[in-house]
C-alpha atoms as a PDB file:
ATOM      1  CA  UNK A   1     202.490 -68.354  30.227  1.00  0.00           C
ATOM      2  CA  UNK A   2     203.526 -71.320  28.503  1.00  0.00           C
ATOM      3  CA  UNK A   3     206.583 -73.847  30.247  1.00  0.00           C
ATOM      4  CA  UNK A   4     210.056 -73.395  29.245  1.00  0.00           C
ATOM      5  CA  UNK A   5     209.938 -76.601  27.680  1.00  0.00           C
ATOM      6  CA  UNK A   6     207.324 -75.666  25.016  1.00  0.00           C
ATOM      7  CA  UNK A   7     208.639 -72.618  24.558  1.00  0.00           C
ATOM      8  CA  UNK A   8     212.002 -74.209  23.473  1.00  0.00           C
ATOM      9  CA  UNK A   9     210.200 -76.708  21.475  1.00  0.00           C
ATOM     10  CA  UNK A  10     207.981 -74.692  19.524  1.00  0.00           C
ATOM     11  CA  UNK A  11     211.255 -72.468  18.910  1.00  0.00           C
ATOM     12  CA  UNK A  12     212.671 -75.249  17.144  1.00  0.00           C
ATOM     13  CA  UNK A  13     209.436 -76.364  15.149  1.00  0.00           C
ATOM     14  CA  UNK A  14     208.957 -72.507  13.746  1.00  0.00           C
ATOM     15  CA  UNK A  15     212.674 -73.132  12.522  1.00  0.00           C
ATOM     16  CA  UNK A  16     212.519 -76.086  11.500  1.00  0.00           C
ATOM     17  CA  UNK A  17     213.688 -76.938   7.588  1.00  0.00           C
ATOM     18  CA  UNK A  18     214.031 -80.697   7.841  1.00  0.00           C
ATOM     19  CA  UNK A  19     211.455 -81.009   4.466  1.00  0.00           C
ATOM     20  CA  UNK A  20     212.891 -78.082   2.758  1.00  0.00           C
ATOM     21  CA  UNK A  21     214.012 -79.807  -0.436  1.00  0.00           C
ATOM     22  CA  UNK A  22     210.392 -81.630  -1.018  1.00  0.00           C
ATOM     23  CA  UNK A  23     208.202 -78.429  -0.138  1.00  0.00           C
ATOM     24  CA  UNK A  24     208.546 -76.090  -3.490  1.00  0.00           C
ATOM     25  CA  UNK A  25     206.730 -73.242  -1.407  1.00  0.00           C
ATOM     26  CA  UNK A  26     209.419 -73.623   1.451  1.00  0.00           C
ATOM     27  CA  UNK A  27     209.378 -74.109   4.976  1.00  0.00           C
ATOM     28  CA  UNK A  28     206.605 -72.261   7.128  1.00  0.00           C
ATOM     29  CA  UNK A  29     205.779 -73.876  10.003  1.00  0.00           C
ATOM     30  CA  UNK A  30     202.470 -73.176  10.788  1.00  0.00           C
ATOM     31  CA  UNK A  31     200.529 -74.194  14.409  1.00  0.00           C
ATOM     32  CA  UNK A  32     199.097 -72.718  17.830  1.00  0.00           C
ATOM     33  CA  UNK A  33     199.689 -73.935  21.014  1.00  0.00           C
ATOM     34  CA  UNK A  34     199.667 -73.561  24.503  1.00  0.00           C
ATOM     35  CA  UNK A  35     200.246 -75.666  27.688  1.00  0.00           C
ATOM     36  CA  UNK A  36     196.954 -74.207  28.829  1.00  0.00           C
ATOM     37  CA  UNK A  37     194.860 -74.935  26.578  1.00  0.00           C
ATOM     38  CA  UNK A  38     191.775 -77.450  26.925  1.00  0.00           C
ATOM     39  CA  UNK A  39     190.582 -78.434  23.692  1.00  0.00           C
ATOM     40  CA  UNK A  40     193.320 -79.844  21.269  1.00  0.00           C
ATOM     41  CA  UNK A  41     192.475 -79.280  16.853  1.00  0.00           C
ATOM     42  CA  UNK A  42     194.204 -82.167  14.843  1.00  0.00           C
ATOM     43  CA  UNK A  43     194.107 -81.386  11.004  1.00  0.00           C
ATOM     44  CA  UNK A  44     196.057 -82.735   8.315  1.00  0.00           C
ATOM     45  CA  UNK A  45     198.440 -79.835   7.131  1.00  0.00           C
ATOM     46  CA  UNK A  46     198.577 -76.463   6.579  1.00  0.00           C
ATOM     47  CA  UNK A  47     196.633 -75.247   2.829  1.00  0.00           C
ATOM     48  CA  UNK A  48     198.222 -72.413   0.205  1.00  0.00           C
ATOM     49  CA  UNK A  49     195.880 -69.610   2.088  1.00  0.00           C
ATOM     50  CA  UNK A  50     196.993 -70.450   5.287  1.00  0.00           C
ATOM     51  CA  UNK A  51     200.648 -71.127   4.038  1.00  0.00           C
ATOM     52  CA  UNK A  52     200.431 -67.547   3.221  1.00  0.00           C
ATOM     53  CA  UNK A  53     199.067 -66.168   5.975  1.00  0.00           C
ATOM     54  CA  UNK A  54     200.865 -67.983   8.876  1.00  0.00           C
ATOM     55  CA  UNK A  55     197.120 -68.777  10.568  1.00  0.00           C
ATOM     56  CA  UNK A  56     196.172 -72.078  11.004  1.00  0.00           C
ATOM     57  CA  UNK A  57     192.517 -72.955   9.486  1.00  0.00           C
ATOM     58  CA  UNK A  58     192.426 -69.409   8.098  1.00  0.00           C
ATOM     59  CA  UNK A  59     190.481 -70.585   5.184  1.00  0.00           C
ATOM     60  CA  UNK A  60     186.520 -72.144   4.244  1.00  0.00           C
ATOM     61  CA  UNK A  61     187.812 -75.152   6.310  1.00  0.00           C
ATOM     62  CA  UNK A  62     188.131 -73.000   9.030  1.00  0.00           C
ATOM     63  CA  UNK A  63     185.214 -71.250   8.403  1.00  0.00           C
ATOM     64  CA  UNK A  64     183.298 -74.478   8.718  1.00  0.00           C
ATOM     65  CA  UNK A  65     185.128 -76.032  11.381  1.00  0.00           C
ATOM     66  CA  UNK A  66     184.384 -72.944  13.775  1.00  0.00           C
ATOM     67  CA  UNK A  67     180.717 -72.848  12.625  1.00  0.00           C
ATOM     68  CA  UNK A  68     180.825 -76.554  13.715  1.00  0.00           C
ATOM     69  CA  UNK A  69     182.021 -75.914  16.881  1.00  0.00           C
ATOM     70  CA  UNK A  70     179.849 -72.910  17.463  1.00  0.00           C
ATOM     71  CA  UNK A  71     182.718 -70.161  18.090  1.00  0.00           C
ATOM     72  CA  UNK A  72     184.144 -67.310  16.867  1.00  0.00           C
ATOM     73  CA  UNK A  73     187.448 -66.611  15.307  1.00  0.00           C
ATOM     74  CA  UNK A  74     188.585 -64.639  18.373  1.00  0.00           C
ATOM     75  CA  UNK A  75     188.050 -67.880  20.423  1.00  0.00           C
ATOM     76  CA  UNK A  76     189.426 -69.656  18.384  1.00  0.00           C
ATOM     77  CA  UNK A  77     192.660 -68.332  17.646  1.00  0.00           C
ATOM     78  CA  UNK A  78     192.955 -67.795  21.720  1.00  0.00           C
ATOM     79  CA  UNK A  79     195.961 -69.739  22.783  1.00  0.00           C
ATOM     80  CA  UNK A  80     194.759 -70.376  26.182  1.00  0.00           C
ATOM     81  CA  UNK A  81     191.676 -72.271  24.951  1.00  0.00           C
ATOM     82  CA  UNK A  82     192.809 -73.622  21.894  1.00  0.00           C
ATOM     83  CA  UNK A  83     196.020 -75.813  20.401  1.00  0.00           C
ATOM     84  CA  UNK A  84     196.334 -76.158  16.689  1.00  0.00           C
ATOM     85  CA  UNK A  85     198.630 -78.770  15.986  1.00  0.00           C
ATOM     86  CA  UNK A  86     198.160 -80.648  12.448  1.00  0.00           C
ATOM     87  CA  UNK A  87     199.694 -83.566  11.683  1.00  0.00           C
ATOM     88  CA  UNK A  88     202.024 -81.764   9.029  1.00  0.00           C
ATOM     89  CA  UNK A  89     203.438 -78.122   9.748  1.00  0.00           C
ATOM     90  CA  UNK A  90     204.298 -76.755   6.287  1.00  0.00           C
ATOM     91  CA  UNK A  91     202.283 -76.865   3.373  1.00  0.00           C
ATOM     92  CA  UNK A  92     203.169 -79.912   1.362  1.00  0.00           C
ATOM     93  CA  UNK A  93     202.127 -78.353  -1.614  1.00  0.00           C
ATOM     94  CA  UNK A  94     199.711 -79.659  -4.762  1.00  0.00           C
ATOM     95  CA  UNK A  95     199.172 -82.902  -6.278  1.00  0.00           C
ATOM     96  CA  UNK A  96     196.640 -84.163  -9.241  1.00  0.00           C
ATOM     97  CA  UNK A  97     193.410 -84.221  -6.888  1.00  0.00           C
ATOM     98  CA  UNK A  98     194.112 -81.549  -4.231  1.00  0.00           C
ATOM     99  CA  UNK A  99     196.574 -80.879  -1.654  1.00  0.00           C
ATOM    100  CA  UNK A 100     199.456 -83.639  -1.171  1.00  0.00           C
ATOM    101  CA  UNK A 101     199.764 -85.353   2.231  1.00  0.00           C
ATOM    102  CA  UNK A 102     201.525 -83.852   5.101  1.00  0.00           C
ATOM    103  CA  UNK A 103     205.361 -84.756   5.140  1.00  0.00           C
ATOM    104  CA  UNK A 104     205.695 -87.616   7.703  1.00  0.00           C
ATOM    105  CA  UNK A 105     208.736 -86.740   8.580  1.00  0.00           C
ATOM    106  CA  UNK A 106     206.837 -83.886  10.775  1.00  0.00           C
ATOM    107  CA  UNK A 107     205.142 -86.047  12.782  1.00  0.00           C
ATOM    108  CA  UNK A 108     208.404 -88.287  13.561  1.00  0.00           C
ATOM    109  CA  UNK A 109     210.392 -85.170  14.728  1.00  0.00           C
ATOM    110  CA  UNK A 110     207.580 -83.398  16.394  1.00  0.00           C
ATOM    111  CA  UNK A 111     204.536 -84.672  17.555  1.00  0.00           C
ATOM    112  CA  UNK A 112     205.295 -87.303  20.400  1.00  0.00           C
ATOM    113  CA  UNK A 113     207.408 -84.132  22.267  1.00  0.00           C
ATOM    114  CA  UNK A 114     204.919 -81.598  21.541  1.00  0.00           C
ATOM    115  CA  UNK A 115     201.781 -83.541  22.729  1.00  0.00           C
ATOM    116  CA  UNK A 116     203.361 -84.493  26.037  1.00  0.00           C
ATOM    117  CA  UNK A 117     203.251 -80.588  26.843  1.00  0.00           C
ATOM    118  CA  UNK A 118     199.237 -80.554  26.556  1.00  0.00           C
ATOM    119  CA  UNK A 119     198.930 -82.145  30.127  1.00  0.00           C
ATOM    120  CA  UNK A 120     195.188 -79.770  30.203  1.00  0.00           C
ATOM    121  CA  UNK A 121     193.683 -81.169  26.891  1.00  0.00           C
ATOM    122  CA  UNK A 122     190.291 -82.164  27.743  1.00  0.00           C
ATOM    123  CA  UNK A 123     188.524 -82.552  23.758  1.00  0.00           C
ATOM    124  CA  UNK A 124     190.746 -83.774  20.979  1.00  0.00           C
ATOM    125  CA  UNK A 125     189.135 -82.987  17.990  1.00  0.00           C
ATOM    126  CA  UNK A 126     190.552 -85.181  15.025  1.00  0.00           C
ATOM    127  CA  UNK A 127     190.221 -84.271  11.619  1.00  0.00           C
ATOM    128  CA  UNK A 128     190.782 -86.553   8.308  1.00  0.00           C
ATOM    129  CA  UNK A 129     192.531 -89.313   7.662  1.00  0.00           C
ATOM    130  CA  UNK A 130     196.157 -88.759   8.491  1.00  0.00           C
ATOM    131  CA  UNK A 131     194.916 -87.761  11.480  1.00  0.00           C
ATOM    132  CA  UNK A 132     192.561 -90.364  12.830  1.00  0.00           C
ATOM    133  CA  UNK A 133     195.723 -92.875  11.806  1.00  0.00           C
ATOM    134  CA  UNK A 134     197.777 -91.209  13.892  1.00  0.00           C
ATOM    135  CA  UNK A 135     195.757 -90.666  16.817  1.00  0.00           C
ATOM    136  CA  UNK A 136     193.115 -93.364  16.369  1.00  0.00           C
ATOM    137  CA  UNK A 137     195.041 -96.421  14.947  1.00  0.00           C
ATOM    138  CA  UNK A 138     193.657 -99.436  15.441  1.00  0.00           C
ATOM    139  CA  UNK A 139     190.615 -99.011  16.985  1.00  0.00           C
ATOM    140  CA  UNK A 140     189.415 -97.211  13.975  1.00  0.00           C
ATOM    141  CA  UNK A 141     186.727 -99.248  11.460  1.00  0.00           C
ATOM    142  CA  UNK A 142     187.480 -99.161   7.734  1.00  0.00           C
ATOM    143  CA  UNK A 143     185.741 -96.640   6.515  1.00  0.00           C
ATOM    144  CA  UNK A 144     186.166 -92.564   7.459  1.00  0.00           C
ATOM    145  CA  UNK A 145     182.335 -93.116   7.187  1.00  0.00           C
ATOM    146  CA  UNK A 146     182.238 -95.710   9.777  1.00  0.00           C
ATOM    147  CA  UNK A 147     184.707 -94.206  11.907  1.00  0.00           C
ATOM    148  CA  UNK A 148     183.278 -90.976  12.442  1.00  0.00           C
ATOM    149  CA  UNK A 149     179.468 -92.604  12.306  1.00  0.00           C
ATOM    150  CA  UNK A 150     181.249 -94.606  15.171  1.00  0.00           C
ATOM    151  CA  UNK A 151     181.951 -91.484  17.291  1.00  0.00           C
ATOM    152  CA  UNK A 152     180.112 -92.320  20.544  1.00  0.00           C
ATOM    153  CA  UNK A 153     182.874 -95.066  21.191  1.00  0.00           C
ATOM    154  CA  UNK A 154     185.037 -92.090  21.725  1.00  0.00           C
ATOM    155  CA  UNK A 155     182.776 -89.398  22.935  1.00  0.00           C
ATOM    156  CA  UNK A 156     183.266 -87.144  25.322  1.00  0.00           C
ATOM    157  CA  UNK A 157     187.116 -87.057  25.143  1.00  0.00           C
ATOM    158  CA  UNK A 158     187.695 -87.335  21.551  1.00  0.00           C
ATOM    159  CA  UNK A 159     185.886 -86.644  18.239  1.00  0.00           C
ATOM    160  CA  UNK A 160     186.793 -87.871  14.879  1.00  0.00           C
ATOM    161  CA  UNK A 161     185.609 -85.570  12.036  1.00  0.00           C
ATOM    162  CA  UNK A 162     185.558 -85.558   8.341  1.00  0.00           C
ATOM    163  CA  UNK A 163     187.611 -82.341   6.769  1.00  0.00           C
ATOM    164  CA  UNK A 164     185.484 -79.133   6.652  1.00  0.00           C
ATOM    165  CA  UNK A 165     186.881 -78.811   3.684  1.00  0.00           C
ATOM    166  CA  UNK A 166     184.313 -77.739   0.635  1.00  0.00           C
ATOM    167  CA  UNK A 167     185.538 -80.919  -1.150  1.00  0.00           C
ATOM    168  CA  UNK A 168     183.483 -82.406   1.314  1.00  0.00           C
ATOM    169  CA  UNK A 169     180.555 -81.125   0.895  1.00  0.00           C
ATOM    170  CA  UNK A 170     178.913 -84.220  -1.080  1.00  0.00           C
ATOM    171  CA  UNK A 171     179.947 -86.333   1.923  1.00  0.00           C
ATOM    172  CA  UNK A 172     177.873 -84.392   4.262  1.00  0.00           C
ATOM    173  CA  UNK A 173     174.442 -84.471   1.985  1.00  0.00           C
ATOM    174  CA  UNK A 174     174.893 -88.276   1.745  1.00  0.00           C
ATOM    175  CA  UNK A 175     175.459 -88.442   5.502  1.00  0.00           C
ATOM    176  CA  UNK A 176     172.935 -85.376   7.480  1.00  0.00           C
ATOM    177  CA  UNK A 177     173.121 -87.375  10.771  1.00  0.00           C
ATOM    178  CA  UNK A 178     176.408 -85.927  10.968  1.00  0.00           C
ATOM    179  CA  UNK A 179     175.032 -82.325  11.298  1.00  0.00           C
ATOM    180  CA  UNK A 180     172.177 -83.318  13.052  1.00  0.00           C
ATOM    181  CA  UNK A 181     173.599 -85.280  15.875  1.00  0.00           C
ATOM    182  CA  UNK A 182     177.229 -84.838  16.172  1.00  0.00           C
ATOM    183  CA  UNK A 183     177.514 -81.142  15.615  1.00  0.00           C
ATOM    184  CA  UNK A 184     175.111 -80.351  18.613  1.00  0.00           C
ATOM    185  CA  UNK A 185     176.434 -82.360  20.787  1.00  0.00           C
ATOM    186  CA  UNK A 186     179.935 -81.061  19.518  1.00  0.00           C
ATOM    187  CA  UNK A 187     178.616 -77.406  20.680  1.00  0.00           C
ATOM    188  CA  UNK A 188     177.493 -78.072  24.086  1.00  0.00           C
ATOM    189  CA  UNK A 189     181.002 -79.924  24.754  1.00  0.00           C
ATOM    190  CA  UNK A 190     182.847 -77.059  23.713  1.00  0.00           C
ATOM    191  CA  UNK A 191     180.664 -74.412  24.883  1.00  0.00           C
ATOM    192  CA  UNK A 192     181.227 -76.164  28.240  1.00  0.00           C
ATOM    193  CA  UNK A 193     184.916 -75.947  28.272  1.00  0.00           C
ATOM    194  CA  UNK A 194     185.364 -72.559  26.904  1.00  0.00           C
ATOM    195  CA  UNK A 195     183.126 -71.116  29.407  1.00  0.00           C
ATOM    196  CA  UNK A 196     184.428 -73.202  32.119  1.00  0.00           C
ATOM    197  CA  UNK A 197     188.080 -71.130  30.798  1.00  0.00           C
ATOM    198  CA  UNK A 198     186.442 -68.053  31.079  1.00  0.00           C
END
């Protein structure tokens, strides 16, 4: 069971319309989370599928980011191992080249109150660029490419990730050492903690 305080709190972000006049799709809040949970998803903002459907990563992202992290969908929409929190709520709708950026207003009202209730997050998994400036900040290199080829600096708490998306697929054949040594060692580290849960 969750705290009153996050209860309240994630209340008020599933009714929140502070963006209402920029998103043309309207408000719909979309997240998971859970003061129990252990391993803490970072993405960017929700996409028109999963605007739709109210499930966070409920799309080939998601598809790819479970495959990545060796689980299923029933794990990973499991509240008690799993927060969803991305950097933008509602789906910010589409620009010339793909989705437009989460609203920062989102992360202004939100995020600082609703991270302080994950007192049992043991991975953070960060994912793209809004995200890794967020969370990351300075420490980060120039490059998304250097950053997340830079992931041992942050290993075993945190892991920086490119977007699952499909637009990224050409970014993952020019870089396999991605697949073939982060994604194992992403595995074990989550196998560990979801069994541990169990």
């Amino acid at each position: 069971m969750n705290t009153p305080q996050l209860e309240t709190l994630l209340k008020e972000i599933r009714q929140c319309r502070h963006c209402e006049e920029f998103l043309l799709d309207g408000c719909r809040p979309v997240l998971q989370a859970s003061s129990h949970a252990k391993i803490l998803v970072v993405g960017q903002a929700p996409g028109r599928k999963v605007h739709a459907t109210g499930i966070p990563f409920n799309d080939p992202s998601g598809d790819r980011l479970r495959d990545w992290m060796g689980i299923s969908r029933e794990v990973f929409y499991d509240s008690s191992l799993l927060n969803i929190v991305p950097m933008g709520f509602c789906y910010p709708g589409t620009g010339k080249s793909g989705d437009l950026p989460p609203r920062p207003e989102c992360a202004e009202l939100w995020r600082a109150r609703l991270l302080a209730q994950f007192e049992n997050t043991e991975l953070l998994l960060v994912i793209g660029q809004y995200a890794i400036d967020w969370h990351i900040g300075p420490t980060r290199k120039k490059t998304l490419t250097e950053t997340v080829l830079d992931w041992r600096k942050y290993w075993p708490s945190t892991l920086i990730l490119p977007h699952p998306s499909p637009r990224n697929n050409l970014w993952l054949k020019r870089n396999p050492w991605f697949e073939e040594e982060v994604i194992p060692e992403l595995r074990k580290r989550v196998a560990s903690i979801v069994n541990t849960k169990k």
